[in-house]
Protein backbone atom coordinates (compact mmCIF):
# COMPACT_ATOMS: atom_id res chain seq x y z
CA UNK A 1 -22.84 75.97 -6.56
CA UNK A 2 -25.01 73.48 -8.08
CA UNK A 3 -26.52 70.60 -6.00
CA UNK A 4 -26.20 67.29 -6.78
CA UNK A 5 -29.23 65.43 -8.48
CA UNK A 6 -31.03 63.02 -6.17
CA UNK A 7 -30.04 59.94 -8.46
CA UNK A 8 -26.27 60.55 -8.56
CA UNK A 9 -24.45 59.14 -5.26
CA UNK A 10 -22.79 61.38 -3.01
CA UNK A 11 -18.75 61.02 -3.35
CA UNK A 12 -18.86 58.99 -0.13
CA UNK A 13 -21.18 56.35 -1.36
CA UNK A 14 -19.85 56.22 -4.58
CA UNK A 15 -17.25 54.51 -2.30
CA UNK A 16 -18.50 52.56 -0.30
CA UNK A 17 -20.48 51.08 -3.19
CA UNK A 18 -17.82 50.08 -5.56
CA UNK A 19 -14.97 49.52 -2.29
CA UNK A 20 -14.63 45.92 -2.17
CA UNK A 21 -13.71 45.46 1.69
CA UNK A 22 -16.64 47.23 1.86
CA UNK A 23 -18.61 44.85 -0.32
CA UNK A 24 -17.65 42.02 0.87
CA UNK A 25 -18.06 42.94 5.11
CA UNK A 26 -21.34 43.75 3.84
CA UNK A 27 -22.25 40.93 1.91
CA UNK A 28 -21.17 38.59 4.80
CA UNK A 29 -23.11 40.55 7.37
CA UNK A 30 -26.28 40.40 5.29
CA UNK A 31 -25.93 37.00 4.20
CA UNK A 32 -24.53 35.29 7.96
CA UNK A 33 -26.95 37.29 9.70
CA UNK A 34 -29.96 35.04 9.66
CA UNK A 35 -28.28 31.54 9.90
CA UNK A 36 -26.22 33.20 13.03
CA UNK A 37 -29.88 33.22 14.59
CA UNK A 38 -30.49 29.26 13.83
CA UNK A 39 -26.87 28.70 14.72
CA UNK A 40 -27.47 30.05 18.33
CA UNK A 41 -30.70 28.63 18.40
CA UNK A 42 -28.98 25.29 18.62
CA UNK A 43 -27.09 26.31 21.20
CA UNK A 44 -23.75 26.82 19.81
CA UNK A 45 -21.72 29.85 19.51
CA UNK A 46 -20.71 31.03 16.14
CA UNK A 47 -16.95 30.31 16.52
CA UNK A 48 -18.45 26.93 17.88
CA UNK A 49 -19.89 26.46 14.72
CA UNK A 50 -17.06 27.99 12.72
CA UNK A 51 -14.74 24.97 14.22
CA UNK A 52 -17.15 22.42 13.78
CA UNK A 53 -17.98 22.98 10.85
CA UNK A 54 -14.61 23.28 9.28
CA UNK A 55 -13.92 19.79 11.01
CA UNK A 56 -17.13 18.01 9.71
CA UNK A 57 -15.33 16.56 6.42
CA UNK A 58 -11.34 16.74 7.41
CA UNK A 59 -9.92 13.63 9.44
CA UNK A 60 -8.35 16.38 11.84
CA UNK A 61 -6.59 19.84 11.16
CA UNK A 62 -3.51 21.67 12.86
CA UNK A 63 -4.42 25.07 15.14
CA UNK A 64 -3.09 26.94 13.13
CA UNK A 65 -4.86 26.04 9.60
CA UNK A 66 -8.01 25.75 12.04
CA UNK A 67 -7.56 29.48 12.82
CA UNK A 68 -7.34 30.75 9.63
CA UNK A 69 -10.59 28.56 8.76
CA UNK A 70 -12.38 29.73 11.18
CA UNK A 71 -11.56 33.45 10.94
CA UNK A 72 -10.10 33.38 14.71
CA UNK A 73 -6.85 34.33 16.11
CA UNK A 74 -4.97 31.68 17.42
CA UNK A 75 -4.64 32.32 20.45
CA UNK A 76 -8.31 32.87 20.89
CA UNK A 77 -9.03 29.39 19.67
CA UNK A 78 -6.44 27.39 21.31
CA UNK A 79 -9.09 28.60 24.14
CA UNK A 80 -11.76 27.68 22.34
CA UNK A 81 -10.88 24.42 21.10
CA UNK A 82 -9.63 23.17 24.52
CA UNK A 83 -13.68 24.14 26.42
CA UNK A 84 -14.73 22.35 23.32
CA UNK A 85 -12.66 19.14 24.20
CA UNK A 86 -13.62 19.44 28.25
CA UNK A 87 -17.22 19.36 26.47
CA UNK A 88 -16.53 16.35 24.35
CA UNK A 89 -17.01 18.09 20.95
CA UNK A 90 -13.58 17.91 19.48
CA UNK A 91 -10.81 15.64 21.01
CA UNK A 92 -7.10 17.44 20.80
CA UNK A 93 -3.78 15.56 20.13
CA UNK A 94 -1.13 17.68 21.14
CA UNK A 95 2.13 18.45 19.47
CA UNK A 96 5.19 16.99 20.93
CA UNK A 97 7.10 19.96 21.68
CA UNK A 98 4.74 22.94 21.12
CA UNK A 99 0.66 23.18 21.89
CA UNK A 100 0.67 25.45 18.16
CA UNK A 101 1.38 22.01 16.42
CA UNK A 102 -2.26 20.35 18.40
CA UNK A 103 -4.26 18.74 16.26
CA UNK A 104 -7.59 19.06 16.54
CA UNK A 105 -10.52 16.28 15.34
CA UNK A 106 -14.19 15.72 15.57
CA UNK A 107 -16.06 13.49 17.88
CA UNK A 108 -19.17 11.93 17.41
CA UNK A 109 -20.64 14.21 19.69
CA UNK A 110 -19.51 17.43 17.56
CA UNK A 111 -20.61 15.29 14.55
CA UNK A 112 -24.24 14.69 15.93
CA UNK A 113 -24.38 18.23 17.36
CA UNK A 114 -23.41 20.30 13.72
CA UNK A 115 -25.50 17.20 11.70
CA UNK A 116 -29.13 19.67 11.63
CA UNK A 117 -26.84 22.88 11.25
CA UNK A 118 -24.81 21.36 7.80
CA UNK A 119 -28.06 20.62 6.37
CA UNK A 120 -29.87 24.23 7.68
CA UNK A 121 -26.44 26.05 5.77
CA UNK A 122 -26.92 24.07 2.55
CA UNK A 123 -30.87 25.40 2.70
CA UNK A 124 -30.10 28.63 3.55
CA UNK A 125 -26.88 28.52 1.22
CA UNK A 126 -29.84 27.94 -1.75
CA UNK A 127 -31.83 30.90 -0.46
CA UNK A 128 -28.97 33.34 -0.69
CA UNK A 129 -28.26 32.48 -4.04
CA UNK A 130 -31.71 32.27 -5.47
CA UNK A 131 -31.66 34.67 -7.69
CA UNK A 132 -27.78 33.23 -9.23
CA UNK A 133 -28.16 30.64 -11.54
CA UNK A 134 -26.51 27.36 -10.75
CA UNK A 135 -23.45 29.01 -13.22
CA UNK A 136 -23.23 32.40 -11.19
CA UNK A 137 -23.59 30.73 -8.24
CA UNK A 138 -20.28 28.57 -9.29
CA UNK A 139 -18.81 31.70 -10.62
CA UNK A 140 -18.90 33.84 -7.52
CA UNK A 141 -17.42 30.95 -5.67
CA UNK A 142 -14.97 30.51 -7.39
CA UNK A 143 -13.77 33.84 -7.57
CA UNK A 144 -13.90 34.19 -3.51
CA UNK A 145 -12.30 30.97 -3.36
CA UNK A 146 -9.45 32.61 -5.87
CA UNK A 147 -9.69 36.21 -4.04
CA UNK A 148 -8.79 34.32 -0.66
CA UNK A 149 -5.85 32.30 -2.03
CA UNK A 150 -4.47 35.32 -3.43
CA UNK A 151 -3.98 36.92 -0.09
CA UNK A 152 -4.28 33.86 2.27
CA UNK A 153 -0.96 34.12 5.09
CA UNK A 154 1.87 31.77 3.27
């Protein structure tokens, strides 16, 4: 039986090379990894982050949408979101008949405290995507931004 050749892949990561769950966990581990760090350097968790900085530009934003944003479930983050308003980083309006239908905001607190972090992503956002050209760098945006709407929950 002849052995494989040292430059051909094994079966198995033939797979997990060209298996695109695969790719992209990967490519978000490698590429989160290191701003993670800075993120809990300034004290805030990562789904801390996560909700502030999906807030930073929207007026406010239902539970719901905030949980698909921010890659939580929703029960999770109604948790979340509610020690983040005892802490005075998001204020919560809730529904009138069912605490799903909250919406949540941004105080000036949250603002000031994700200000620094916004401006570390956008460097750090540049140093991922160094070697992209500003085009390929627009490109593969896009096309994530396309991939999720294609299987974002209607």
């Amino acid at each position: 039986m002849a052995q494989p050749s040292r430059s051909s892949p094994s079966p198995q990561a033939a797979f997990v090379d060209g298996y695109l769950p695969y790719l992209l966990a990967r490519a978000s581990h490698l590429v989160s990894c290191e701003f993670h760090r800075e993120v809990e350097a300034a004290g805030l968790s990562i789904p801390e982050w996560r909700v502030l900085a999906a807030l930073a530009d929207r007026s406010e934003c239902t539970i719901g949408a905030l949980a698909d944003l921010t890659l939580a479930k929703q029960p999770t983050l109604t948790k979340l979101v509610d020690r983040m308003a005892a802490g005075g980083l998001v204020a919560r309006r809730n529904g009138a008949h069912d605490r799903r239908h909250a919406m949540v905001s941004i105080t000036a607190r949250g603002r000031a405290r994700v200000r620094a972090l916004l401006g570390q992503a956008a460097l750090h956002e540049r140093r991922v995507l160094d070697g992209f050209g500003p085009a390929q760098a627009d490109q593969l945006k896009d096309t994530l931004r396309r991939l999720i709407a294609l299987h974002a929950p209607r």
